[in-house]
C-alpha atoms as a PDB file:
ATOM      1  CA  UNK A   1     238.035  -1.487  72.719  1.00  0.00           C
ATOM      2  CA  UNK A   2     239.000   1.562  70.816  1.00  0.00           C
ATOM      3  CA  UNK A   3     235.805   3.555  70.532  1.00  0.00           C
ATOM      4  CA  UNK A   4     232.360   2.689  69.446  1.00  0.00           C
ATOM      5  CA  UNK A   5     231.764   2.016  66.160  1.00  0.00           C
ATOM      6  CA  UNK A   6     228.443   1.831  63.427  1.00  0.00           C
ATOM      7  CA  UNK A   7     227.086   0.314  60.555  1.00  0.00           C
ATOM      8  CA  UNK A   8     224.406   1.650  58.753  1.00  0.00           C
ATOM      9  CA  UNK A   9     221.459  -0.511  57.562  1.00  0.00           C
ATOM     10  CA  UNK A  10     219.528   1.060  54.925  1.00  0.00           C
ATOM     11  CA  UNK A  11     221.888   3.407  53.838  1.00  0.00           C
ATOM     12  CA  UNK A  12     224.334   3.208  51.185  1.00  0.00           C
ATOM     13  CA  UNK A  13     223.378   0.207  49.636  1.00  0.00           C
ATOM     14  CA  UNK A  14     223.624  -1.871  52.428  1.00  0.00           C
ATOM     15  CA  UNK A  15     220.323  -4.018  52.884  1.00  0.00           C
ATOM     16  CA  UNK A  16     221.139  -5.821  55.908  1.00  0.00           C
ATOM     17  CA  UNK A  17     223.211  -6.152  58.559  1.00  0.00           C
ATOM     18  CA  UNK A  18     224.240  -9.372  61.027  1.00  0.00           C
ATOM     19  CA  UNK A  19     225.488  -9.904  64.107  1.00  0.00           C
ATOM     20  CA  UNK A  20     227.168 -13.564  64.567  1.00  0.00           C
ATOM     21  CA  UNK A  21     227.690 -15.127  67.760  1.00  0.00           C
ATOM     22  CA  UNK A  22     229.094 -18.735  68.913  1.00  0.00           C
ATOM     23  CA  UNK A  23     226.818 -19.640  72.430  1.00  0.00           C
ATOM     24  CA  UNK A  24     228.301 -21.161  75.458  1.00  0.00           C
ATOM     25  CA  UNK A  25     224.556 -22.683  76.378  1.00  0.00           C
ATOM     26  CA  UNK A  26     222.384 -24.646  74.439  1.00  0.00           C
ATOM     27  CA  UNK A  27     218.459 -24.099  74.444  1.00  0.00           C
ATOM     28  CA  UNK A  28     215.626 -22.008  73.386  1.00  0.00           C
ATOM     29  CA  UNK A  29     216.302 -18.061  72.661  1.00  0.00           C
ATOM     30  CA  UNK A  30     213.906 -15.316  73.950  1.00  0.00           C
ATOM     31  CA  UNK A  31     215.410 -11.616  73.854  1.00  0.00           C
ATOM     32  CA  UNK A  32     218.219 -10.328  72.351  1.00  0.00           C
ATOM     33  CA  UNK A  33     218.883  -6.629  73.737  1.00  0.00           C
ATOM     34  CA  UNK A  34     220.707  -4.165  71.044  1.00  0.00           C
ATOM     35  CA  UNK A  35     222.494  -0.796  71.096  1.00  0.00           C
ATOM     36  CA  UNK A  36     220.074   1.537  69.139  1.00  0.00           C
ATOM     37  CA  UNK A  37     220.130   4.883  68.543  1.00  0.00           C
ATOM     38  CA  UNK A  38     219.807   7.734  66.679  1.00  0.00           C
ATOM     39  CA  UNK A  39     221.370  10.850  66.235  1.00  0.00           C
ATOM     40  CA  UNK A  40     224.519  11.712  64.373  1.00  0.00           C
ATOM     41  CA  UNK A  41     226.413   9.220  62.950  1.00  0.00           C
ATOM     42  CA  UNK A  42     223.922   6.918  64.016  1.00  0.00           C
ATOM     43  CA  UNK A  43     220.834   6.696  61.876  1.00  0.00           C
ATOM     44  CA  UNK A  44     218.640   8.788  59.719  1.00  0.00           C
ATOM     45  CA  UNK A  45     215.012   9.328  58.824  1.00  0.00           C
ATOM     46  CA  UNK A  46     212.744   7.331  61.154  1.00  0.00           C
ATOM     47  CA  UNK A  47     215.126   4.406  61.928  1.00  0.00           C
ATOM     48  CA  UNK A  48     214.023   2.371  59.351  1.00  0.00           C
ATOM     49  CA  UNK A  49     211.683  -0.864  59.341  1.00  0.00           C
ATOM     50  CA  UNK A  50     213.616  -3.719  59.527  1.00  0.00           C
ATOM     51  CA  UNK A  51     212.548  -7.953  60.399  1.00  0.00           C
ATOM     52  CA  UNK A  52     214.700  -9.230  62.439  1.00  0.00           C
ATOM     53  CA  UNK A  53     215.716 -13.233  61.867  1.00  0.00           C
ATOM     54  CA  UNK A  54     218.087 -16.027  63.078  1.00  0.00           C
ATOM     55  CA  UNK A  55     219.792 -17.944  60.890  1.00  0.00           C
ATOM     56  CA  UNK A  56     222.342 -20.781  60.717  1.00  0.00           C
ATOM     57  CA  UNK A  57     226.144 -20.389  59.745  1.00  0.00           C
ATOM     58  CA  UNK A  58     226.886 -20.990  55.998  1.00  0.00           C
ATOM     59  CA  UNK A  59     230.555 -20.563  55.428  1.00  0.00           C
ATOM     60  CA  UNK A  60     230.986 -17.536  57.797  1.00  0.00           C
ATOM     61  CA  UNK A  61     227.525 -15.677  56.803  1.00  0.00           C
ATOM     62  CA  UNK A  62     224.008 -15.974  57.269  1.00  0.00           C
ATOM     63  CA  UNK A  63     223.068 -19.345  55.878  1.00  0.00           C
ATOM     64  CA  UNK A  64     219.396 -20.851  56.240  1.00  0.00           C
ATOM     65  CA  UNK A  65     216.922 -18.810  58.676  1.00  0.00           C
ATOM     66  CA  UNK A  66     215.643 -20.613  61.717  1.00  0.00           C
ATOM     67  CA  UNK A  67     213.265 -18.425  63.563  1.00  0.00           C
ATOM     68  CA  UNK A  68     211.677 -15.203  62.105  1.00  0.00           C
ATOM     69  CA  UNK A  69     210.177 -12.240  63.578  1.00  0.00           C
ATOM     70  CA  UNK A  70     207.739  -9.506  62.866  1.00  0.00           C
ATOM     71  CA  UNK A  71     208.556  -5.834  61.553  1.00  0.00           C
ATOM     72  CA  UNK A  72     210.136  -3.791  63.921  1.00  0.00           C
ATOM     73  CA  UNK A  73     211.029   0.167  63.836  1.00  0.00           C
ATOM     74  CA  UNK A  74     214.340   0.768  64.554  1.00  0.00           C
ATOM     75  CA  UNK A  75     216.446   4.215  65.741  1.00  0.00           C
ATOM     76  CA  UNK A  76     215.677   5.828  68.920  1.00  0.00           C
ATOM     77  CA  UNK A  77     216.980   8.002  71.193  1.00  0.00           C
ATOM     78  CA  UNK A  78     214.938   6.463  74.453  1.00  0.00           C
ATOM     79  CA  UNK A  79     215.613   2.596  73.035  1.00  0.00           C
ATOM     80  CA  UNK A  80     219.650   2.517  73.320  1.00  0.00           C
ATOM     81  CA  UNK A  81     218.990  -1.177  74.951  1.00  0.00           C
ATOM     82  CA  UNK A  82     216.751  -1.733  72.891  1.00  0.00           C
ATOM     83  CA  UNK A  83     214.706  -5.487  74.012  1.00  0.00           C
ATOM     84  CA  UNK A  84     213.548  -7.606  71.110  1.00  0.00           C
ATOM     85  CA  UNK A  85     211.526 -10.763  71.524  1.00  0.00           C
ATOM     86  CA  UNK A  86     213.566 -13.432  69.296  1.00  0.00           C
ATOM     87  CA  UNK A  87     212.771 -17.289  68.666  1.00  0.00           C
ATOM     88  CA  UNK A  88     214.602 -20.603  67.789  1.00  0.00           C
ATOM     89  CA  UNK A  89     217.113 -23.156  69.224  1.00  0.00           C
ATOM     90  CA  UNK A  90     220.839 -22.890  69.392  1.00  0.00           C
ATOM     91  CA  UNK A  91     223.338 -25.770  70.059  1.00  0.00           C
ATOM     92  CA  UNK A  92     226.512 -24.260  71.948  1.00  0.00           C
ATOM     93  CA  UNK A  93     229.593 -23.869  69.953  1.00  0.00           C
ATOM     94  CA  UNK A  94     227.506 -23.698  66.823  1.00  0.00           C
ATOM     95  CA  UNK A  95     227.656 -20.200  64.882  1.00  0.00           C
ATOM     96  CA  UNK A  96     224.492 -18.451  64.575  1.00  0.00           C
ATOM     97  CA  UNK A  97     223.761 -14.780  63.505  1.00  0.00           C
ATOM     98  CA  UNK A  98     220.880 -12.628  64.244  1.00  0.00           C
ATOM     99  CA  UNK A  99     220.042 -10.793  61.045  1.00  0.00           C
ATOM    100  CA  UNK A 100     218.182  -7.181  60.425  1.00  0.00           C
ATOM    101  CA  UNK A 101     216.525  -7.149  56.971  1.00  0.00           C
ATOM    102  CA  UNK A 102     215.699  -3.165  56.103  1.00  0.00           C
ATOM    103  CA  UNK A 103     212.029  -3.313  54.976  1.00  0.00           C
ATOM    104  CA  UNK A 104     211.670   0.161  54.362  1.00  0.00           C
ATOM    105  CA  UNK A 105     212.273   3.885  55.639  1.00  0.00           C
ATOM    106  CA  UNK A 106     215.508   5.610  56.884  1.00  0.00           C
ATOM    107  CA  UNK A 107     218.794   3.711  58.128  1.00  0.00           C
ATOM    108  CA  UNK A 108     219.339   2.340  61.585  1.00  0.00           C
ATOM    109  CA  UNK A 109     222.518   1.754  63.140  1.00  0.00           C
ATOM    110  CA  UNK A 110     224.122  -1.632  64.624  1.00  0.00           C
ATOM    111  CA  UNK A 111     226.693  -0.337  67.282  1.00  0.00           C
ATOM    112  CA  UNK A 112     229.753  -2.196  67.594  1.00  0.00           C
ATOM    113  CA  UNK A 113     232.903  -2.161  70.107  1.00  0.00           C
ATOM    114  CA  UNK A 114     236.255  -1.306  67.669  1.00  0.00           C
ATOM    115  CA  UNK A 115     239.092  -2.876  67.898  1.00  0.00           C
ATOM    116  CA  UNK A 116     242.066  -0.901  65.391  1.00  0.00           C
ATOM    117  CA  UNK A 117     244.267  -3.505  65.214  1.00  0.00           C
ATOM    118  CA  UNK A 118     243.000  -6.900  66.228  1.00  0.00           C
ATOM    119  CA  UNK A 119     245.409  -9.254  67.842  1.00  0.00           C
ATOM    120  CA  UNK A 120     243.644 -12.300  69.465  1.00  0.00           C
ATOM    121  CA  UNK A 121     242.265 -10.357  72.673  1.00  0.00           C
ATOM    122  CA  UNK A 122     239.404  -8.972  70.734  1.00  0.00           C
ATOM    123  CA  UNK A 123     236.313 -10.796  72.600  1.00  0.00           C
ATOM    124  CA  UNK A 124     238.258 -12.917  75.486  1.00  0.00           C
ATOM    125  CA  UNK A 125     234.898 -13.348  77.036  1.00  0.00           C
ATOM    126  CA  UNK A 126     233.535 -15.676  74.180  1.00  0.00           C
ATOM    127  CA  UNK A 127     234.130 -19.397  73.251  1.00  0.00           C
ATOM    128  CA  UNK A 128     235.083 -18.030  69.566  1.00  0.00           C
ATOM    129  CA  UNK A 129     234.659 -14.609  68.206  1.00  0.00           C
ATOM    130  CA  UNK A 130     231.365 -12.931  67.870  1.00  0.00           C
ATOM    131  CA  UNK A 131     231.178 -10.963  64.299  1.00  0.00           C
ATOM    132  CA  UNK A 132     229.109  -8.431  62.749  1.00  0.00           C
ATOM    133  CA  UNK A 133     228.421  -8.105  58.807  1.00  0.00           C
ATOM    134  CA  UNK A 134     226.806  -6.325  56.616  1.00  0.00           C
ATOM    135  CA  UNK A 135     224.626  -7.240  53.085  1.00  0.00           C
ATOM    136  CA  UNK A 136     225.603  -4.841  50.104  1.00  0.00           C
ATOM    137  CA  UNK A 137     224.101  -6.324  46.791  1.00  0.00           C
ATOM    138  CA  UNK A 138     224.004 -10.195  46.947  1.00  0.00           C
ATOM    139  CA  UNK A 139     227.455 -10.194  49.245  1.00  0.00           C
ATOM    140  CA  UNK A 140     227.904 -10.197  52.852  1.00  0.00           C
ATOM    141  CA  UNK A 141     230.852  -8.552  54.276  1.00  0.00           C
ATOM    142  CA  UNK A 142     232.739  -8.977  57.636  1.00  0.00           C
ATOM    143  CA  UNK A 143     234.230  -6.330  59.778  1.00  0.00           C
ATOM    144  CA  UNK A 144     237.131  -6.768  61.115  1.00  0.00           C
ATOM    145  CA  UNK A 145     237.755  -5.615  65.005  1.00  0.00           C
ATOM    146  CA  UNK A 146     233.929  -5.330  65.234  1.00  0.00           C
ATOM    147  CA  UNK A 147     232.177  -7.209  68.808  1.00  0.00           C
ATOM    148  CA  UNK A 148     228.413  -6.920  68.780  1.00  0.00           C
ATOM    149  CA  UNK A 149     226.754  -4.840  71.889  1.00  0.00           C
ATOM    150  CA  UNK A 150     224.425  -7.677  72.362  1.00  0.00           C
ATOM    151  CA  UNK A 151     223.093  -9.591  75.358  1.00  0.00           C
ATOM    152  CA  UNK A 152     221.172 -12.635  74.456  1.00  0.00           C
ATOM    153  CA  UNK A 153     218.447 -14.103  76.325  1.00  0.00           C
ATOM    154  CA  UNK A 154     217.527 -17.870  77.002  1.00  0.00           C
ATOM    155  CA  UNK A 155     214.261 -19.319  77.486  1.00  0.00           C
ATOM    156  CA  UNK A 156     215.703 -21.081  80.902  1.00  0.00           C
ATOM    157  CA  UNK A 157     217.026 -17.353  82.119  1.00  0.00           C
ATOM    158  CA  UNK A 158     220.728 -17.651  80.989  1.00  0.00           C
ATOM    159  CA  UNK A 159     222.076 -14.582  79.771  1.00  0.00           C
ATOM    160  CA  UNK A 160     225.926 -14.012  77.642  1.00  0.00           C
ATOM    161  CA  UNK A 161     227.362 -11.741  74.969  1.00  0.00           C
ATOM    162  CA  UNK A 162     228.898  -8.379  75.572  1.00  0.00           C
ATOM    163  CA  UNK A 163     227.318  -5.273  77.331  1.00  0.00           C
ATOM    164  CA  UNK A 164     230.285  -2.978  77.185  1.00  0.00           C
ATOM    165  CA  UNK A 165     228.404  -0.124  74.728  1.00  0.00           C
ATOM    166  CA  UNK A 166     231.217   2.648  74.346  1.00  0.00           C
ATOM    167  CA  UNK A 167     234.534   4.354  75.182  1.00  0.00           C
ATOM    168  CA  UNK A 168     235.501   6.912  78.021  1.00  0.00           C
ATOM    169  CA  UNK A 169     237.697   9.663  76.928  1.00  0.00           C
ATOM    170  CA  UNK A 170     238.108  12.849  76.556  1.00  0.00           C
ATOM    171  CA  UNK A 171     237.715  14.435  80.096  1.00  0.00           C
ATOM    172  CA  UNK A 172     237.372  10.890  81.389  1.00  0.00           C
ATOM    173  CA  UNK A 173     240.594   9.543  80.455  1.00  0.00           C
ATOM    174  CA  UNK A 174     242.409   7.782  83.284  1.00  0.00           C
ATOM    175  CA  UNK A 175     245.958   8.765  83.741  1.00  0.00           C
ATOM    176  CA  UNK A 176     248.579   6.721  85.544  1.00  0.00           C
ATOM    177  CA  UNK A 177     252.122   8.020  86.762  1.00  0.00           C
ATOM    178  CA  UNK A 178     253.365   9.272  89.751  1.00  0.00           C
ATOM    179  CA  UNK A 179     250.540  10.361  93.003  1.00  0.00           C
ATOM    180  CA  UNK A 180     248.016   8.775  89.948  1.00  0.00           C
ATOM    181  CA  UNK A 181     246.693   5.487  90.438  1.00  0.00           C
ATOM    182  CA  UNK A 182     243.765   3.552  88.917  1.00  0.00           C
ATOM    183  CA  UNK A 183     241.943   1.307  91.005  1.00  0.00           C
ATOM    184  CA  UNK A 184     239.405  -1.867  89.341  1.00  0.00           C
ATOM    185  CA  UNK A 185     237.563  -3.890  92.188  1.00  0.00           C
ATOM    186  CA  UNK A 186     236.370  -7.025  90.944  1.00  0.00           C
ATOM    187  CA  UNK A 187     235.176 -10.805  92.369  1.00  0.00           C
ATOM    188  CA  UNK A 188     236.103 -13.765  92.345  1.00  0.00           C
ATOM    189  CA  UNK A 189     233.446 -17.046  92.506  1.00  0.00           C
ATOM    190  CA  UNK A 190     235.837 -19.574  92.996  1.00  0.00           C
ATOM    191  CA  UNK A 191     239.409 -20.912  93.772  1.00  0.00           C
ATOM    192  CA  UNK A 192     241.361 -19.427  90.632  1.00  0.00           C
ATOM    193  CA  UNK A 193     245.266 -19.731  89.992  1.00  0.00           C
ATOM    194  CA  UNK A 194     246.597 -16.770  88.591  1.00  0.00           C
ATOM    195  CA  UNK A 195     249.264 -16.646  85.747  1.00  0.00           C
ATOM    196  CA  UNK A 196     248.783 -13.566  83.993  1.00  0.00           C
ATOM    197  CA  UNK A 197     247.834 -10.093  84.698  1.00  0.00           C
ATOM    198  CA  UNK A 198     247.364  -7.860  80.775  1.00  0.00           C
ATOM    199  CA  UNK A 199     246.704  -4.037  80.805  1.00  0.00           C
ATOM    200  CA  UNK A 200     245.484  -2.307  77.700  1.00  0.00           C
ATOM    201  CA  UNK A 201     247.323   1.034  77.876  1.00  0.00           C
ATOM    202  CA  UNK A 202     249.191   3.700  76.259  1.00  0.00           C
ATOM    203  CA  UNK A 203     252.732   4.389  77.423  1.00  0.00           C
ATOM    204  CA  UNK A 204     252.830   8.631  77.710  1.00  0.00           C
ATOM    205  CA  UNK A 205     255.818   9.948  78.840  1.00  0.00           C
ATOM    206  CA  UNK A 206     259.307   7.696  80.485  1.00  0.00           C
ATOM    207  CA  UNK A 207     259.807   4.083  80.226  1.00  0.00           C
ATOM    208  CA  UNK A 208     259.074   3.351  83.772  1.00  0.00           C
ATOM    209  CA  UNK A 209     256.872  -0.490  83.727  1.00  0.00           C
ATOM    210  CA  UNK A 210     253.598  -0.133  84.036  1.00  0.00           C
ATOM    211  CA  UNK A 211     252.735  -1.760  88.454  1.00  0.00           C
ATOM    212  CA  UNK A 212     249.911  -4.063  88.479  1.00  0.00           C
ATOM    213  CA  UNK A 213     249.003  -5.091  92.389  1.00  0.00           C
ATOM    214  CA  UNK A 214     246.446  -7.351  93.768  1.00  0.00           C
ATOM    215  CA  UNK A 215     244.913  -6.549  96.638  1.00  0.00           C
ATOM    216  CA  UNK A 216     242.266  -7.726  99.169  1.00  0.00           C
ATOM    217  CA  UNK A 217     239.279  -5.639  99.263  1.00  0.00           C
ATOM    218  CA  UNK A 218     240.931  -3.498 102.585  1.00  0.00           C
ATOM    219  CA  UNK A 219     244.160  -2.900 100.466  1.00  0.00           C
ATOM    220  CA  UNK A 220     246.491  -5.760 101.966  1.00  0.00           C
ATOM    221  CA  UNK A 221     248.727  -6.747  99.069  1.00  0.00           C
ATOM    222  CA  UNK A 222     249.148  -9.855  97.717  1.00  0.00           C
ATOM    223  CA  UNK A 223     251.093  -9.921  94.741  1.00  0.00           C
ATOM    224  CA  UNK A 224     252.356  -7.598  92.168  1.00  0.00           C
ATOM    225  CA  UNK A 225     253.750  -7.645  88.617  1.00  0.00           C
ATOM    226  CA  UNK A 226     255.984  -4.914  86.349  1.00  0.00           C
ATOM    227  CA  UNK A 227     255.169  -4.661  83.100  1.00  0.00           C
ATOM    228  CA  UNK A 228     258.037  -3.381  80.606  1.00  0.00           C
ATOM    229  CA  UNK A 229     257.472   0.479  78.853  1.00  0.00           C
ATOM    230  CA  UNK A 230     258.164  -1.849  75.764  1.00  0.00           C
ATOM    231  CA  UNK A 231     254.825  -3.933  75.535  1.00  0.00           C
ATOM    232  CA  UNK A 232     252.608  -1.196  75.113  1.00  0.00           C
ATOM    233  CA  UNK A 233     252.213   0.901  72.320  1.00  0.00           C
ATOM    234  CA  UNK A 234     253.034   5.452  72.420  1.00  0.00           C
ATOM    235  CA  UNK A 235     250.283   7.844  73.119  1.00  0.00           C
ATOM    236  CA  UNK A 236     248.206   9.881  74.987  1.00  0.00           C
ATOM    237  CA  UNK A 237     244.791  11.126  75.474  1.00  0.00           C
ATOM    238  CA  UNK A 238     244.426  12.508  71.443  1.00  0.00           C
ATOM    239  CA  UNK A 239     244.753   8.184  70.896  1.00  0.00           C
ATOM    240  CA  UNK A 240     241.344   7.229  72.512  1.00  0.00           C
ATOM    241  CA  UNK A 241     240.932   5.315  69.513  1.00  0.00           C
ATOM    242  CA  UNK A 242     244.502   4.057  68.559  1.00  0.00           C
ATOM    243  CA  UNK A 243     245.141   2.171  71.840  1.00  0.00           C
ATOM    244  CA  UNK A 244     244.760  -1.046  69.872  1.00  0.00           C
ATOM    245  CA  UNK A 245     247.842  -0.217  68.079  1.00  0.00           C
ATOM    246  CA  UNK A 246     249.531  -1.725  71.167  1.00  0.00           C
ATOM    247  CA  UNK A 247     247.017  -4.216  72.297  1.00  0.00           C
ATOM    248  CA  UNK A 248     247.344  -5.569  75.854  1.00  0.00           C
ATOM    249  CA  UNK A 249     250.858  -5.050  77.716  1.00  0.00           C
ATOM    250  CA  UNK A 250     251.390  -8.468  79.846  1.00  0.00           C
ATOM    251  CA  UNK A 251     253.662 -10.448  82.271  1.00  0.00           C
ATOM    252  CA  UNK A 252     253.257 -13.804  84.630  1.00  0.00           C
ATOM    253  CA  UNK A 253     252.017 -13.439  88.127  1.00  0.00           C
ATOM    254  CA  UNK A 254     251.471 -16.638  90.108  1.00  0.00           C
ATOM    255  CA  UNK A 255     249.079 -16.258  92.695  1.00  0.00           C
ATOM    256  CA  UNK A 256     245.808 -18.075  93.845  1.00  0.00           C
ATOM    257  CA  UNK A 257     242.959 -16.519  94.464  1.00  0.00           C
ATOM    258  CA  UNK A 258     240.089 -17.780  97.429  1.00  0.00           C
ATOM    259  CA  UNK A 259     236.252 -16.657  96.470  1.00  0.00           C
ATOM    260  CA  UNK A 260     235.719 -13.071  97.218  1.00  0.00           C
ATOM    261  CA  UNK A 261     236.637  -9.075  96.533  1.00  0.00           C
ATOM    262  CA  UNK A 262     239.226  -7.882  95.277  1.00  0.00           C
ATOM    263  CA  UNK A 263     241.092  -4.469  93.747  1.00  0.00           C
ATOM    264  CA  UNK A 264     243.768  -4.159  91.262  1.00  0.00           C
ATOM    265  CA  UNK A 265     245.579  -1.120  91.351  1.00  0.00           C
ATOM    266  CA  UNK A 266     248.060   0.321  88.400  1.00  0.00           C
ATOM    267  CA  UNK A 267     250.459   2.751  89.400  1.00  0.00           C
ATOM    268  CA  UNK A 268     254.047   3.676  87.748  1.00  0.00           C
ATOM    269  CA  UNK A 269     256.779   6.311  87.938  1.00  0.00           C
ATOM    270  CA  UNK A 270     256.038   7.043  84.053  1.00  0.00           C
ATOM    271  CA  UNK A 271     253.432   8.364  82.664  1.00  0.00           C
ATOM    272  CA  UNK A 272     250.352   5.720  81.338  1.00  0.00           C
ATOM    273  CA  UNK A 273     247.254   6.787  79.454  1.00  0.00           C
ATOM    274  CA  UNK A 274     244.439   3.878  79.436  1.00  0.00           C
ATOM    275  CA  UNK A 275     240.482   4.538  78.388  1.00  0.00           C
ATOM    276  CA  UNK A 276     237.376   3.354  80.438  1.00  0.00           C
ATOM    277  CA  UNK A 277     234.883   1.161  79.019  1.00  0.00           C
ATOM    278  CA  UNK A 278     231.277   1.906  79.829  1.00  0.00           C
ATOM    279  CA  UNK A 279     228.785  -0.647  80.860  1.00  0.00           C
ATOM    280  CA  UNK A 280     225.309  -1.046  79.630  1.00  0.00           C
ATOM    281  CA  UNK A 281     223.727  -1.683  83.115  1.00  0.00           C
ATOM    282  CA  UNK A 282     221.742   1.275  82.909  1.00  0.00           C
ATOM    283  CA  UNK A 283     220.254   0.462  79.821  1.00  0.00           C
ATOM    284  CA  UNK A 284     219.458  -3.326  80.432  1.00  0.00           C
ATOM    285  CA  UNK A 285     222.279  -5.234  79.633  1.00  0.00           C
ATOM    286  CA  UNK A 286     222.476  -8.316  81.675  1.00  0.00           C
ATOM    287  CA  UNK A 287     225.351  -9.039  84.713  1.00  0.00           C
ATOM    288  CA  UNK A 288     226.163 -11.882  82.796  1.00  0.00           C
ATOM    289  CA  UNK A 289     227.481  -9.952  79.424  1.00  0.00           C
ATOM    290  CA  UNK A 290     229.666  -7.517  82.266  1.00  0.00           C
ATOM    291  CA  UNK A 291     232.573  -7.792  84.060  1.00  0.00           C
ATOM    292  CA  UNK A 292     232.436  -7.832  88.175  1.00  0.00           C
ATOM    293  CA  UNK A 293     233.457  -4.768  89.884  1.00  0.00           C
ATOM    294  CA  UNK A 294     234.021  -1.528  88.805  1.00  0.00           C
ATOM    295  CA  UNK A 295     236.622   1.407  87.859  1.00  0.00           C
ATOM    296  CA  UNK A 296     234.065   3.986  88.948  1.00  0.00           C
ATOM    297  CA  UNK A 297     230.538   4.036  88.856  1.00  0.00           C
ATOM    298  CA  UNK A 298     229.093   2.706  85.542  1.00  0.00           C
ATOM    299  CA  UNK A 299     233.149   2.230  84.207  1.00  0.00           C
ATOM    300  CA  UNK A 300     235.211  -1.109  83.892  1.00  0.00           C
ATOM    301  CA  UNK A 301     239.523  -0.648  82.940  1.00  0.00           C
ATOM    302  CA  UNK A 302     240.400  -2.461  80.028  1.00  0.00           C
ATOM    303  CA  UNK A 303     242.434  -5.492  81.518  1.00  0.00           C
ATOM    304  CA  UNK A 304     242.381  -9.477  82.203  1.00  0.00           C
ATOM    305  CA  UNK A 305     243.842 -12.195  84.531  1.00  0.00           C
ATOM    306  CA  UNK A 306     244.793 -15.475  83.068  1.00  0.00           C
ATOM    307  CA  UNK A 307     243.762 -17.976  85.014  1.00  0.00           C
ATOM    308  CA  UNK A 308     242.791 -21.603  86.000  1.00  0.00           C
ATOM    309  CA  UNK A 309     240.221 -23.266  87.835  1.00  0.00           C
ATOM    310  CA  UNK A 310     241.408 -25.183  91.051  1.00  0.00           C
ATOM    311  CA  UNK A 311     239.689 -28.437  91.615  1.00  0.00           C
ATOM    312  CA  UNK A 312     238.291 -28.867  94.778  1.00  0.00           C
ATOM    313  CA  UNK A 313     239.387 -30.390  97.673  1.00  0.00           C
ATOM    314  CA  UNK A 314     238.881 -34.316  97.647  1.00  0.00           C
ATOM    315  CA  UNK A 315     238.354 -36.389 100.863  1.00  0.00           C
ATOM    316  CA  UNK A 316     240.472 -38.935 102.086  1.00  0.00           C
ATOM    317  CA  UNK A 317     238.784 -42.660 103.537  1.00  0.00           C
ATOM    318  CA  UNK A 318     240.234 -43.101 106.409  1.00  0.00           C
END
């Protein structure tokens, strides 16, 4: 992501807004837990009155409405995971959207992770990409490079979506070069094959590669990868919200990977800028819409491992 991002509902002629998202499960829904809050930028007046609503796909937009709820007030500064209690069945695959009519009052805001530029990478966590949109008049409108902060809820306790809520920067940016390293732990469940290790960075100052090593969890290396100046985009701490412009910077790694912890740590003789992505832990958010592991407390880096799923072990009849 490239910073957070909001919509307003109720303001500027815009009567509704939608979140669309493609499940990986199929069953019952029964919470969907939102990113609301007021304050500048944000909303206005009390929040608004809004009924929430989930609807079928019809042609990339809100299409017939399958479950409908009672009116809510929205916008507060105590309800930034906000829980709502939501109804109806969803077939995995299938495009749904979770729609806020405004009813009456101020304007609320639906909170968004903001992609500049988006290249493919925008929601690698999802089956297919979830959207937001917004009513103005009798039209809906997509945003492009918009992700939903949403974590949705199944009757049977399964839990997906996305509960990274905002950006670190400013005195929080991470910095990479020289003594500077940047350390991610994170887990692994199963056997995994690795082929690919991406960074989303900013290339400051040389063109030294960017070093991306695996470790164990005590710091014994097992494999390593170089990525080239060239694959990343130019900047620095003043382009919190431009890293996009360069998406991820990538090369192959093979390595396999047994259950258990692990770090990766990015180092270089150059200079790399990258931005933190905060987790919604604190306010809710599910373990299932997060990453493993950690950056520092409360912090994931932006970065991903491609990867496939070794089959297990099969017996032999003797």
């Amino acid at each position: 992501m490239d910073g957070l991002a909001n919509t307003q509902i109720g303001a500027s002629g815009n009567t509704a807004g939608a979140y669309g998202f493609v499940p990986s499960h199929s069953g019952a829904l029964a919470t969907a837990r939102i990113f609301d809050q007021m304050g500048s930028g944000y909303g206005s007046g009390d929040g608004g009155q809004v009924r929430p609503s989930i609807h079928a796909d019809a042609g990339g937009q809100p299409g017939a409405a399958i479950w409908t709820g009672s009116i809510l007030t929205m916008g507060s500064s105590t309800q930034v995971g906000k829980l709502l209690t939501v109804g109806g069945s969803v077939v995995a695959g299938v495009r749904y959207w979770l729609v806020f009519d405004h009813v009456s009052g101020g304007s609320f805001s639906m909170n968004c992770i903001y992609v500049r530029q988006p290249t493919g990478e925008l929601s690698p966590r999802f089956v297919a990409p979830w959207l937001m949109a917004y009513q103005s008049g009798d039209s809906w409108h997509t945003r492009s490079g918009y992700t939903p902060v949403l974590d949705l809820g199944f009757a049977d306790g399964f839990h997906e979506g996305n509960g990274y809520m905002e950006l670190r920067y400013g005195s929080g940016t991470v910095t990479i070069g020289g003594s500077k390293t940047a350390t991610q732990t994170f887990t692994v469940s199963g056997s995994q094959r690795i082929t690919e290790i991406g960074v989303r960075a900013l290339v400051t100052s040389g063109s030294s590669p960017l070093v991306a090593t695996v470790q164990t969890a005590s710091g014994t290396t097992l494999g390593s990868v170089s990525i080239p100046a060239g694959r990343f985009a130019s900047g620095g701490p003043g382009n919190y919200d431009q890293s996009g412009r360069g998406g991820y910077g990538s090369a192959p790694l093979s390595l396999t990977l047994s259950p258990g912890s692990y770090r990766l740590v990015l180092s270089s003789a150059g200079t790399y800028t990258t931005f933190a992505i905060r987790k919604g832990t604190a306010w809710g958010y599910d373990a299932a819409t997060l990453s493993s592991g950690q950056y520092v407390s409360g912090y994931d880096l932006q970065w991903y491992m491609g990867s496939s799923i070794q089959p297990p072990a099969t017996d032999t009849a003797p």
